[in-house]
Protein backbone atom coordinates (compact mmCIF):
# COMPACT_ATOMS: atom_id res chain seq x y z
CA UNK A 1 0.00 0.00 0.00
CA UNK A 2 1.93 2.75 -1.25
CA UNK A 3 -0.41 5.52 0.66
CA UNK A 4 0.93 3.94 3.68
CA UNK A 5 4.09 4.62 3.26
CA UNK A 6 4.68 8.18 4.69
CA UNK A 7 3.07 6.91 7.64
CA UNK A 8 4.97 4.12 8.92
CA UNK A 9 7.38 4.40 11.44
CA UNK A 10 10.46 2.48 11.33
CA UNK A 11 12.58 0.93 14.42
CA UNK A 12 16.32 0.03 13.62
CA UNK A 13 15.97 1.40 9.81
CA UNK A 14 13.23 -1.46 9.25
CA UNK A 15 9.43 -1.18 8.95
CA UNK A 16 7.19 -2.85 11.06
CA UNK A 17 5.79 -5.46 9.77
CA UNK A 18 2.11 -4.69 11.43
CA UNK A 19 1.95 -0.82 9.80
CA UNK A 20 -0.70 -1.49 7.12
CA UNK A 21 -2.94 -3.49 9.27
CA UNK A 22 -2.87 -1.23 12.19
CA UNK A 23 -3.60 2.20 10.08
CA UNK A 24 -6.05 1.16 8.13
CA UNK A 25 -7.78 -0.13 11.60
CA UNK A 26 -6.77 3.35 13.40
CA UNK A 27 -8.47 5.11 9.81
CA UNK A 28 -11.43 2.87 10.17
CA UNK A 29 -12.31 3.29 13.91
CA UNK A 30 -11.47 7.29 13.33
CA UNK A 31 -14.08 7.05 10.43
CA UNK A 32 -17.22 5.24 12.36
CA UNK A 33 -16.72 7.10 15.26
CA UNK A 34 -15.70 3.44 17.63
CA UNK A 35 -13.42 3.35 20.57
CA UNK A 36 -10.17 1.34 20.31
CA UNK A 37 -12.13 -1.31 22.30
CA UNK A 38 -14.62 -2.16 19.85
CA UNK A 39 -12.37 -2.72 17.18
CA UNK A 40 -12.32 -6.14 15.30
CA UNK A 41 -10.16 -8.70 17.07
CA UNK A 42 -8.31 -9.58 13.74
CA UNK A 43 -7.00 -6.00 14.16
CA UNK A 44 -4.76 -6.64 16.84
CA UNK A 45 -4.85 -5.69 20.62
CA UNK A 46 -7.07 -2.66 21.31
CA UNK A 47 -3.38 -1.00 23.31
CA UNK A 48 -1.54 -0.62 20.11
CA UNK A 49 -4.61 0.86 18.24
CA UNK A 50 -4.92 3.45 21.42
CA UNK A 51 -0.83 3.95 21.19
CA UNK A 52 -0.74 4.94 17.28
């Protein structure tokens, strides 16, 4: 996803592997108007929505 790209942060020079997944969650809860809790569970723990 090359939209992504100015967005992901990188630790030790490399990209994180979880990036896309994460920002399009964070976009998508952002968008309906959710909490971090109510996020899907295939979008990874609810702490490192919160966190980005």
């Amino acid at each position: 996803m090359v939209w992504l790209e100015p967005f992901s942060l990188k630790v030790q020079g490399k990209l994180r592997g979880d990036d896309p997944r994460v920002l399009v969650s964070v976009k998508f809860i952002n968008h309906n108007g959710l909490r971090c809790r109510d996020a899907a569970k295939k979008s990874g723990p609810h702490e490192t929505l919160c966190a980005r």
